[in-house]
C-alpha atoms as a PDB file:
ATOM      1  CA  UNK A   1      13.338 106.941 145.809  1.00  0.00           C
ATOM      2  CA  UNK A   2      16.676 106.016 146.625  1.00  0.00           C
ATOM      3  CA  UNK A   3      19.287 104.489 144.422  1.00  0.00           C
ATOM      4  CA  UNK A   4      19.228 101.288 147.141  1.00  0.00           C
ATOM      5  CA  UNK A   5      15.076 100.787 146.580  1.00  0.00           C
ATOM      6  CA  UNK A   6      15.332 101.245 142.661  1.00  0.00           C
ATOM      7  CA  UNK A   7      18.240  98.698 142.356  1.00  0.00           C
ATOM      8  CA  UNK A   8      16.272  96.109 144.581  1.00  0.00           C
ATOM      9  CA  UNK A   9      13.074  96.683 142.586  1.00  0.00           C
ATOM     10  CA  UNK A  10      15.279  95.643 139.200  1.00  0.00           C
ATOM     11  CA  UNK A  11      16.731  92.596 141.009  1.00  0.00           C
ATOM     12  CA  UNK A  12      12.794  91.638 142.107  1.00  0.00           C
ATOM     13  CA  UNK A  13      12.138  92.022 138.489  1.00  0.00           C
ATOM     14  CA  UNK A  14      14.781  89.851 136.889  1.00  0.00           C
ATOM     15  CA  UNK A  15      14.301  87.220 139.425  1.00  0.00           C
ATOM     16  CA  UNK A  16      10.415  87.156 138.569  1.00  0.00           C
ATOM     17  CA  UNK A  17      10.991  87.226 134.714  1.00  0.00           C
ATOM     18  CA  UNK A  18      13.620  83.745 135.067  1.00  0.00           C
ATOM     19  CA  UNK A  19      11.125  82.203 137.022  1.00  0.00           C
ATOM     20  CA  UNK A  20       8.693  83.103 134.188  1.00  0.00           C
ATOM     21  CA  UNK A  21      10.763  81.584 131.476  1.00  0.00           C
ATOM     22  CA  UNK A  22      11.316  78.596 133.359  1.00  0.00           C
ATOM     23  CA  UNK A  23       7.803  78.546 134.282  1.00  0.00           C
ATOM     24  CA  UNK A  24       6.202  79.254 130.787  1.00  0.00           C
ATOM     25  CA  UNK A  25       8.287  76.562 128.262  1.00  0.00           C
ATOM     26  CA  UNK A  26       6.839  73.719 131.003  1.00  0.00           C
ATOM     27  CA  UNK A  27       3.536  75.370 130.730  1.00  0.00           C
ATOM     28  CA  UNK A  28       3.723  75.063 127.038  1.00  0.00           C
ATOM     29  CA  UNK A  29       5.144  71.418 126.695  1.00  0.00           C
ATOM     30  CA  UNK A  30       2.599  70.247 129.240  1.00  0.00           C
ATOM     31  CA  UNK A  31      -0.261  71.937 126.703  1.00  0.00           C
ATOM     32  CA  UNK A  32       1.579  70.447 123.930  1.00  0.00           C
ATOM     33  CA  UNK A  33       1.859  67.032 125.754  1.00  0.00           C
ATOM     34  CA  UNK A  34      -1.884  66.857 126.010  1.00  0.00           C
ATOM     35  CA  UNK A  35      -2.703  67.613 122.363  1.00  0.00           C
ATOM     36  CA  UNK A  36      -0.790  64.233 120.990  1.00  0.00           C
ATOM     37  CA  UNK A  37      -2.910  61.445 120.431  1.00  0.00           C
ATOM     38  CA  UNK A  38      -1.663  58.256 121.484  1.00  0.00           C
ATOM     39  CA  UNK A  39      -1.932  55.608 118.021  1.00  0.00           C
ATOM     40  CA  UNK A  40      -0.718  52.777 120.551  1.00  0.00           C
ATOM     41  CA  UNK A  41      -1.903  49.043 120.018  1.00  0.00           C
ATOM     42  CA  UNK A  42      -2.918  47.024 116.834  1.00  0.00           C
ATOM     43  CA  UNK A  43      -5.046  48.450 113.421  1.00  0.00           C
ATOM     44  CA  UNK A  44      -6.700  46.579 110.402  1.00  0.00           C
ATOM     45  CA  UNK A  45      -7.212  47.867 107.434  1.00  0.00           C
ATOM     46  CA  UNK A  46     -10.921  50.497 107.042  1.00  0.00           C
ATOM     47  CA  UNK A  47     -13.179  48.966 105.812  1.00  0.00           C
ATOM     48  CA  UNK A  48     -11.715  45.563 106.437  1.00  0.00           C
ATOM     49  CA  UNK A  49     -13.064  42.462 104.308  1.00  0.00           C
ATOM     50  CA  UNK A  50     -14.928  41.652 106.676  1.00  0.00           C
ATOM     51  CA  UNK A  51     -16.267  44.317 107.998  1.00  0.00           C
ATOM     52  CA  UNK A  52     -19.439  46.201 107.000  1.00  0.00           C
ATOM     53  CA  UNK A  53     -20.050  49.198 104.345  1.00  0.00           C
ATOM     54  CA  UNK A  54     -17.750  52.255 105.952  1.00  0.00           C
ATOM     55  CA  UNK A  55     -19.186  55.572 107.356  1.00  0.00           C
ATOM     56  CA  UNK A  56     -18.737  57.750 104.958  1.00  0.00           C
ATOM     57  CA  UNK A  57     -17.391  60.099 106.931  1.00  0.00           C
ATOM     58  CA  UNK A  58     -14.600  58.196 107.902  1.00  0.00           C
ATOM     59  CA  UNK A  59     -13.256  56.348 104.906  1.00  0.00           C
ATOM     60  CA  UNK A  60     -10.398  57.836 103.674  1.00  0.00           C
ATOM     61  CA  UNK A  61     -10.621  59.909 101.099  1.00  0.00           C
ATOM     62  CA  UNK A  62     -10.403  59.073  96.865  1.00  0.00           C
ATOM     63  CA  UNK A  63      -6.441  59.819  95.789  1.00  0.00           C
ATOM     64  CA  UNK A  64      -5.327  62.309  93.589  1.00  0.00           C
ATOM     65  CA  UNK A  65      -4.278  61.865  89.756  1.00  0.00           C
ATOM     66  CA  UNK A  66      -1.020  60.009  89.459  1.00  0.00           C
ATOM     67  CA  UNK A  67       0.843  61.900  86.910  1.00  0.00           C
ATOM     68  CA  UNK A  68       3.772  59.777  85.605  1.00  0.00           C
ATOM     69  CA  UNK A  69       6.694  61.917  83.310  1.00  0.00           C
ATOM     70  CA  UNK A  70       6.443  60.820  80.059  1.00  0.00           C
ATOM     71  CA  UNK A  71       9.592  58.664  80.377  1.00  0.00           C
ATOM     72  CA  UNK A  72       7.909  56.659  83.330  1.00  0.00           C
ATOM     73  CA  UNK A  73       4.088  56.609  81.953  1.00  0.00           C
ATOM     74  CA  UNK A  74       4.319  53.953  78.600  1.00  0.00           C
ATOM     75  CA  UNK A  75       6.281  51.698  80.437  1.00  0.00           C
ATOM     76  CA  UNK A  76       3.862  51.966  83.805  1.00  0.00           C
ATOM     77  CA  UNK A  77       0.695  52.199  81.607  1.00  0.00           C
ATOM     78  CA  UNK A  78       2.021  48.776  80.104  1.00  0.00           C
ATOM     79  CA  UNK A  79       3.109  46.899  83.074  1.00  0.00           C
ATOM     80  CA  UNK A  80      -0.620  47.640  84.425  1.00  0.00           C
ATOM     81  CA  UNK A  81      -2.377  46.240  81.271  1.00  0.00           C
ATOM     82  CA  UNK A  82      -0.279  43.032  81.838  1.00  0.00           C
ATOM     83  CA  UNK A  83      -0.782  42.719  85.594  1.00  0.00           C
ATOM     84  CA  UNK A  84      -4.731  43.215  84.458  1.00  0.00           C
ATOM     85  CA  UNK A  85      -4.782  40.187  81.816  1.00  0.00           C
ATOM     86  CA  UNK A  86      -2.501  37.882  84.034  1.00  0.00           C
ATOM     87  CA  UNK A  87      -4.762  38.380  86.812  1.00  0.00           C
ATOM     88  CA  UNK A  88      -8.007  37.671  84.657  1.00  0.00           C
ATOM     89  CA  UNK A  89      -5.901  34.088  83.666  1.00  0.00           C
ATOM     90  CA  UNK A  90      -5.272  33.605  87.167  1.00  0.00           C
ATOM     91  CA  UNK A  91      -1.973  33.863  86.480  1.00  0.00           C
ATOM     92  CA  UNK A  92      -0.548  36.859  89.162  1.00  0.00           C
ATOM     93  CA  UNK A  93       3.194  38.914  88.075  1.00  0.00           C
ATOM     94  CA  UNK A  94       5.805  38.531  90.229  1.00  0.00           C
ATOM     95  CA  UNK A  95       6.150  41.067  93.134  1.00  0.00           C
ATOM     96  CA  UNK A  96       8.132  41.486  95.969  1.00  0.00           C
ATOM     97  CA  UNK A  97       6.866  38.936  98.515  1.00  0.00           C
ATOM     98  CA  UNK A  98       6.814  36.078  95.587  1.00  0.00           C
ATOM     99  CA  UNK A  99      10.867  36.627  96.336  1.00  0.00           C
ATOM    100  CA  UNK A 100      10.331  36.530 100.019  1.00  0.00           C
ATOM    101  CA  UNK A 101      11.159  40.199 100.384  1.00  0.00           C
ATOM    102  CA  UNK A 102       9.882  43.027 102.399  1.00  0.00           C
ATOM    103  CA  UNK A 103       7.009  46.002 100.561  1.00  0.00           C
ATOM    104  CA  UNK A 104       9.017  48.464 102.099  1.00  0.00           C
ATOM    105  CA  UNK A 105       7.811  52.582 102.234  1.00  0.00           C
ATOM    106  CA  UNK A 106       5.487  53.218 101.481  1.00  0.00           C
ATOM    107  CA  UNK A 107       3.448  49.629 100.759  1.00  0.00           C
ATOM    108  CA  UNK A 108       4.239  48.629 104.095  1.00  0.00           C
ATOM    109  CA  UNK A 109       1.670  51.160 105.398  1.00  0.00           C
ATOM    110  CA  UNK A 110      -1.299  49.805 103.171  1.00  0.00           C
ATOM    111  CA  UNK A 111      -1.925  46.445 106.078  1.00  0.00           C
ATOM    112  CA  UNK A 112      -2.879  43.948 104.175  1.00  0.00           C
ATOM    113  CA  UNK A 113      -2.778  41.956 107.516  1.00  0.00           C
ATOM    114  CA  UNK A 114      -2.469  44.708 110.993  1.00  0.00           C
ATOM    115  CA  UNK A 115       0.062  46.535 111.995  1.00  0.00           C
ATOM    116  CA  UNK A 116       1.244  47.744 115.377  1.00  0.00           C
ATOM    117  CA  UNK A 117       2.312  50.838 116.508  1.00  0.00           C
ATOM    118  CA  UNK A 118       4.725  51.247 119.359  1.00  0.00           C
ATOM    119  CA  UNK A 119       4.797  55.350 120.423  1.00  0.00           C
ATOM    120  CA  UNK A 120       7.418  56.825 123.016  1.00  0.00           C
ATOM    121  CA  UNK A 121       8.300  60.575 123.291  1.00  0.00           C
ATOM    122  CA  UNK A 122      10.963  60.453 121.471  1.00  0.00           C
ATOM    123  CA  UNK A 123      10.330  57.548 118.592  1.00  0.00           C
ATOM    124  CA  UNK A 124       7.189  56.081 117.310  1.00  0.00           C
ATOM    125  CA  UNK A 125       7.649  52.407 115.851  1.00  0.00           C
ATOM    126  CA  UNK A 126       5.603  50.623 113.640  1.00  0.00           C
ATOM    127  CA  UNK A 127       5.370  46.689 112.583  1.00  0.00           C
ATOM    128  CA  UNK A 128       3.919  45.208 110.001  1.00  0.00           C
ATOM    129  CA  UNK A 129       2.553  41.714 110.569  1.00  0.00           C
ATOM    130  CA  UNK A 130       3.001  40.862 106.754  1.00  0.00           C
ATOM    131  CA  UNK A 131       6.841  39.909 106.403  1.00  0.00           C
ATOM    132  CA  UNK A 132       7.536  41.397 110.267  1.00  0.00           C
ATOM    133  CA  UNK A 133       8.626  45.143 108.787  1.00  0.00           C
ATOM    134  CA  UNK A 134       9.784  47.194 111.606  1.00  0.00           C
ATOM    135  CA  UNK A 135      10.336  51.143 110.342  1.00  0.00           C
ATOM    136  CA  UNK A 136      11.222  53.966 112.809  1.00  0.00           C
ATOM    137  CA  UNK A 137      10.127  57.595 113.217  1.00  0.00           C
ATOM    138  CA  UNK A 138      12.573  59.400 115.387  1.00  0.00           C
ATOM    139  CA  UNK A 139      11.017  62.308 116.892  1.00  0.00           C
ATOM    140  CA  UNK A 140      12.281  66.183 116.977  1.00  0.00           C
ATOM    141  CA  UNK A 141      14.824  65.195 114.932  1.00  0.00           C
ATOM    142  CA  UNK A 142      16.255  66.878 112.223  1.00  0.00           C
ATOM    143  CA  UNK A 143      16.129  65.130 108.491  1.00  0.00           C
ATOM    144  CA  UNK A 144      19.268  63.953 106.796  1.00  0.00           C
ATOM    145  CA  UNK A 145      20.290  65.024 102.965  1.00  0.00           C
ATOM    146  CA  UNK A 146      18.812  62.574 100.981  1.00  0.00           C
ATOM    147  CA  UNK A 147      22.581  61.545  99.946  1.00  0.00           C
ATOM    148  CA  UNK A 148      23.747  60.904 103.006  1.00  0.00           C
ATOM    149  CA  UNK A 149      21.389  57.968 103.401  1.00  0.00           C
ATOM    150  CA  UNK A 150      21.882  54.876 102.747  1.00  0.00           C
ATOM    151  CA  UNK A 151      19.126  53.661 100.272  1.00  0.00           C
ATOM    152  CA  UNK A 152      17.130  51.048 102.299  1.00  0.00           C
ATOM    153  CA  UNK A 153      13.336  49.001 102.146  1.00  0.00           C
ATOM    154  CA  UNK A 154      12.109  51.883 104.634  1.00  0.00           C
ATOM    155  CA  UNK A 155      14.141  54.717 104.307  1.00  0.00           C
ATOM    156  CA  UNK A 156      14.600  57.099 107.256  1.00  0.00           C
ATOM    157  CA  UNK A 157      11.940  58.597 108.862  1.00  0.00           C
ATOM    158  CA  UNK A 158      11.475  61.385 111.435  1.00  0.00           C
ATOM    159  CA  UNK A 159       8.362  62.880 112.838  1.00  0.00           C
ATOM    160  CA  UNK A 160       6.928  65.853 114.726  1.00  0.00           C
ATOM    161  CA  UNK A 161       3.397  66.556 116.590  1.00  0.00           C
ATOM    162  CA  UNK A 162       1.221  69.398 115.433  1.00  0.00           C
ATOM    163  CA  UNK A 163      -1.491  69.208 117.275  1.00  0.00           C
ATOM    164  CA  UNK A 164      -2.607  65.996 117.464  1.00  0.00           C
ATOM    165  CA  UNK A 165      -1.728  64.907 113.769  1.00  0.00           C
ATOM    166  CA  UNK A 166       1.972  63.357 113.763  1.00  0.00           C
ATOM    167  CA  UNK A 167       4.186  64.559 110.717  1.00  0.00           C
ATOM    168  CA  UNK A 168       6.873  61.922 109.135  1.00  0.00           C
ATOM    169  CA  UNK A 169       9.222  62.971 106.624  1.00  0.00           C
ATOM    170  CA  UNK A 170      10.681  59.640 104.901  1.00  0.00           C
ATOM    171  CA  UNK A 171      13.326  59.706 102.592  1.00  0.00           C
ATOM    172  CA  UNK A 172      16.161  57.117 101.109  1.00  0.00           C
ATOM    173  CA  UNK A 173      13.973  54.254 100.476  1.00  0.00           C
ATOM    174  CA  UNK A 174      15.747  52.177  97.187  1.00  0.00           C
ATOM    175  CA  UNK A 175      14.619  52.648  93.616  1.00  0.00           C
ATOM    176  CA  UNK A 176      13.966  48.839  93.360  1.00  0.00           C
ATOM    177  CA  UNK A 177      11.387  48.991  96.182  1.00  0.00           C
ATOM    178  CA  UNK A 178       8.140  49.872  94.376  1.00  0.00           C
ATOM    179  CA  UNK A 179       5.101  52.471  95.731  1.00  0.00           C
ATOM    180  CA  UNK A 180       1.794  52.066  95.527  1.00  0.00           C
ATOM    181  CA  UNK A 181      -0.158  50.584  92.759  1.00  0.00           C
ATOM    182  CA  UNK A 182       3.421  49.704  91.858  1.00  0.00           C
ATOM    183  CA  UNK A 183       4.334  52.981  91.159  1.00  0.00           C
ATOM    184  CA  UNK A 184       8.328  53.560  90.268  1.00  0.00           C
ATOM    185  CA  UNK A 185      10.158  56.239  92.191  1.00  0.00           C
ATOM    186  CA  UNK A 186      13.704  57.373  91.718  1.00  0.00           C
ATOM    187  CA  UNK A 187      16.628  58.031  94.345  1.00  0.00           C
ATOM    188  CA  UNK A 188      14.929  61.958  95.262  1.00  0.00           C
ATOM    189  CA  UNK A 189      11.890  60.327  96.218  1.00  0.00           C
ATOM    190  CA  UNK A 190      10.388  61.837  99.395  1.00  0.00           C
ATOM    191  CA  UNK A 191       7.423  60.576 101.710  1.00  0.00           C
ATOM    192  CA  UNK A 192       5.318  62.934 104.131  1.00  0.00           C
ATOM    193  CA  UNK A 193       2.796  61.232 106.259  1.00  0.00           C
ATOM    194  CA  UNK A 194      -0.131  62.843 108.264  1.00  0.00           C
ATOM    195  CA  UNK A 195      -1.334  60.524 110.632  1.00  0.00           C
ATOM    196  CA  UNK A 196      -4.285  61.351 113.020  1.00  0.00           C
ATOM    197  CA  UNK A 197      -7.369  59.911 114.399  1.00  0.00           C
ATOM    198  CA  UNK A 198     -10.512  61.030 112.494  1.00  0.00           C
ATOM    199  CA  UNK A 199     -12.651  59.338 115.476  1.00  0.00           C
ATOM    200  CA  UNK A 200     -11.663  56.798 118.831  1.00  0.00           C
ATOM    201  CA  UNK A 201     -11.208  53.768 117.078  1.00  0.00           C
ATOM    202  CA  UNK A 202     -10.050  55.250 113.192  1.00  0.00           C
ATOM    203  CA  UNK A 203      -6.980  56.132 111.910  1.00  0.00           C
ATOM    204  CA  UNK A 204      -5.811  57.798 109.114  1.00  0.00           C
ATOM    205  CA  UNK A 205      -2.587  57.859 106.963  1.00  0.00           C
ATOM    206  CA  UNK A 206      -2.327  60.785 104.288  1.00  0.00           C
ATOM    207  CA  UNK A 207       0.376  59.404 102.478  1.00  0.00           C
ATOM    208  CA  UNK A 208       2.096  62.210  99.942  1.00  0.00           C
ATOM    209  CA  UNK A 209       4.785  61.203  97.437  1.00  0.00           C
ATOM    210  CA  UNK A 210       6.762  63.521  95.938  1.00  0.00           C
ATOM    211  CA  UNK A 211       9.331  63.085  92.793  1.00  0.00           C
ATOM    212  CA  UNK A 212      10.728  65.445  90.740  1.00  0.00           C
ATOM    213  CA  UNK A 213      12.597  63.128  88.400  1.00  0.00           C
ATOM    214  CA  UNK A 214       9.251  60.619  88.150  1.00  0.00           C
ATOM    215  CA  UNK A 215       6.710  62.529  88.775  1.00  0.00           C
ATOM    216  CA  UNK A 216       4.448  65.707  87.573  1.00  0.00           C
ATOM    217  CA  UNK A 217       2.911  66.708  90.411  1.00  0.00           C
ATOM    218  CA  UNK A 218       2.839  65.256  94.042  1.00  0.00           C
ATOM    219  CA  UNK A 219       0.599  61.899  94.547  1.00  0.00           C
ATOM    220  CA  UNK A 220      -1.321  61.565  97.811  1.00  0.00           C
ATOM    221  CA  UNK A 221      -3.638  58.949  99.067  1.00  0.00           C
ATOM    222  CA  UNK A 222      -4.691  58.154 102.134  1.00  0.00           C
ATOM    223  CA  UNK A 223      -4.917  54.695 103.964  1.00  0.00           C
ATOM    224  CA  UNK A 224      -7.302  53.664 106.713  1.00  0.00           C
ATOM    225  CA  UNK A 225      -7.213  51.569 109.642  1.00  0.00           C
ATOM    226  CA  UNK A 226      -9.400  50.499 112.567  1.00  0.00           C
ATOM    227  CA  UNK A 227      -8.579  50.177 116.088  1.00  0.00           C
ATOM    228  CA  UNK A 228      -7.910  46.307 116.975  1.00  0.00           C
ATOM    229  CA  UNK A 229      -8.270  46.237 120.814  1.00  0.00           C
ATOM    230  CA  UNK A 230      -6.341  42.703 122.506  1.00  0.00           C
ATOM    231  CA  UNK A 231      -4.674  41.615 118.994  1.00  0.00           C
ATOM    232  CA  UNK A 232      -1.346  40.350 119.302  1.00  0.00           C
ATOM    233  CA  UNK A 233       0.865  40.905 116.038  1.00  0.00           C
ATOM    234  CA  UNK A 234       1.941  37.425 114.857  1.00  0.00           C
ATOM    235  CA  UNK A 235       5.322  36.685 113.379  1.00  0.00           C
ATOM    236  CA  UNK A 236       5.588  36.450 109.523  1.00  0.00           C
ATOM    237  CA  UNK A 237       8.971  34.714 108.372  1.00  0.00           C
ATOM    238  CA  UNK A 238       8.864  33.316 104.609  1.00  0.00           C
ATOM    239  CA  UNK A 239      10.657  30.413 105.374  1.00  0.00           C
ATOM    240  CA  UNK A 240       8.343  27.620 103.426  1.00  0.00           C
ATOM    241  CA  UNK A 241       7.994  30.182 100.227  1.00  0.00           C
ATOM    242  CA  UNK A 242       6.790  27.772  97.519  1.00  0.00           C
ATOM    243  CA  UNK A 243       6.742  30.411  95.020  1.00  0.00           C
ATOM    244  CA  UNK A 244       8.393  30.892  92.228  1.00  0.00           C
ATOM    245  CA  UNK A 245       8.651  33.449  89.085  1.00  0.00           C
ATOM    246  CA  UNK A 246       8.682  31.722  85.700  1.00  0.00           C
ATOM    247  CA  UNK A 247      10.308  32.898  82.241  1.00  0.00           C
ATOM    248  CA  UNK A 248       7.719  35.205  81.444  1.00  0.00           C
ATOM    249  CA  UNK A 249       7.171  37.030  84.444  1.00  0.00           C
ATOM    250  CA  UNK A 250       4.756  35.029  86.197  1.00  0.00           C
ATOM    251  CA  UNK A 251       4.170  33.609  89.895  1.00  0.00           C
ATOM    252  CA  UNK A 252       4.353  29.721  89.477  1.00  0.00           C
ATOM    253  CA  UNK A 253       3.896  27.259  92.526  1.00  0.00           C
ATOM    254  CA  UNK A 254       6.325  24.416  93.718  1.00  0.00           C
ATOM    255  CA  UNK A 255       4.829  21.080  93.766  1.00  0.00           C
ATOM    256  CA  UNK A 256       6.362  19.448  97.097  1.00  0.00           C
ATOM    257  CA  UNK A 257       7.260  15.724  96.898  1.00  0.00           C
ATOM    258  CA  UNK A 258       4.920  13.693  98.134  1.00  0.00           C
END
C-alpha cells in the first residue's frame, strides 16, 4: 500500500472520530434530557387536611433522630416543653410570621398552603404561597464557599439532574432563620434536597440537614406534596398583621377600633 492510500485512510479516520465526538455528547444530553422529570405547576401538601388516609406507599417516609450537641439540646428540649403547654392554653409562642417575616430554608418547603414550581434548563424556581417566598436553584452550577455568601432567609441554592431526581445543595441561610420543628442551625449549616416523583401526581422532598457545630449526626426528613392541576398561586403580603408578641413570649391579638 502506498504511502498516498495509508495517509488518506488516517485522514478518513480522524474525520469519522470528530464527527463521533460531536455526534456522541448530543446523543448523551438528548438521553439525559429525557430522564428529567418535569415538577412544573402547583403542589399541596401529602396527605392534605382534607384529603383522605395516604397510600402507604407514597407518604413520605418517618425522619431520622434529631441529635442536638449538648450545648443546643437543654435549651431546644425546653423551648419545646413551653411551645407544648402554651399551645394546650391556647396561647401559641411567637414565630416568624407573628413578625410578618418569611420561614425561609428550609420551612419554606413544608407548604402549609401550595407552592409552585417554575423549571427551565438552566434554573428551577419555587414560590411559596404563604408570605410569597421565591428561592432559586441555579442549575450546573458550581456551589459557593459558605463564606462568601451572604447569610440570607433562603440561602443559595444550586441543583443538578441524576436521573430523574433533582439534587440542590443550599447553603448561607441566617442563624436567626429557624429549621424544622424549630430546630437552631449555625452559620456552616448545609441543605441537600432530593426531589423526585414517587408516582404522576406525588412529589417528594428528602430534605437532609447537616451541622457540624449543632448537630451529631445529619437530620433528614422528607416532605410530601400532591399535584394541584389549574391552581393559581395567590399573593400573600402581611400587610393587616394584627399580631403581636407579648412580654412573655406569647402571640397576642390587636383589638381594632370599632
Amino acid at each position: 500500500m502506498s504511502a498516498r492510500r495509508i495517509h488518506s485512510i488516517f485522514v478518513a479516520a480522524a474525520a469519522m472520530a470528530a464527527v463521533c465526538g460531536t455526534v456522541a455528547p448530543s446523543a448523551a444530553a438528548a438521553d439525559a434530557a429525557a430522564k428529567v422529570s418535569d415538577f412544573t405547576g402547583a403542589w399541596s401538601s401529602y396527605p392534605g387536611p382534607r384529603g383522605g388516609p395516604p397510600d402507604p406507599k407514597l407518604a413520605p417516609p418517618p425522619a431520622t433522630p434529631l441529635l442536638l450537641k449538648p450545648k443546643y439540646k437543654g435549651p431546644y428540649e425546653a423551648l419545646r416543653a413551653r411551645q407544648i403547654e402554651s399551645d394546650k392554653r391556647g396561647e401559641p409562642l411567637s414565630n416568624a410570621s407573628t413578625a410578618c417575616l418569611p420561614t425561609g430554608m428550609p420551612g419554606m418547603m413544608f407548604a402549609i398552603y401550595p407552592i409552585e414550581f417554575i423549571q427551565t434548563p438552566t434554573q428551577v424556581t419555587i414560590i411559596a404561597e404563604a408570605m410569597s417566598q421565591v428561592r432559586r436553584v441555579y442549575l450546573g452550577k458550581p456551589q459557593l464557599k459558605i463564606d462568601e455568601v451572604p447569610p440570607g432567609f433562603y440561602g443559595h441554592s444550586v441543583g443538578h439532574w441524576e436521573g430523574d431526581t433533582l439534587v440542590v445543595d443550599t447553603v448561607g441561610v441566617k442563624e436567626s432563620v429557624l429549621g424544622n420543628k424549630d430546630m437552631p442551625h449555625s452559620d456552616q449549616m448545609r441543605i441537600t434536597e432530593r426531589i423526585r416523583l414517587v408516582a404522576p401526581d406525588i412529589l417528594h422532598d428528602q430534605i437532609t440537614v447537616e451541622d457540624p457545630v449543632v448537630l451529631e449526626k445529619p437530620y433528614t426528613y422528607t416532605n410530601a406534596y400532591r399535584r394541584t392541576p389549574g391552581y393559581e398561586v395567590l399573593e400573600y403580603v402581611c400587610e393587616n398583621n394584627r399580631d403581636y408578641v407579648d412580654e412573655n413570649g406569647v402571640t397576642r391579638m390587636r383589638l381594632q377600633p370599632q
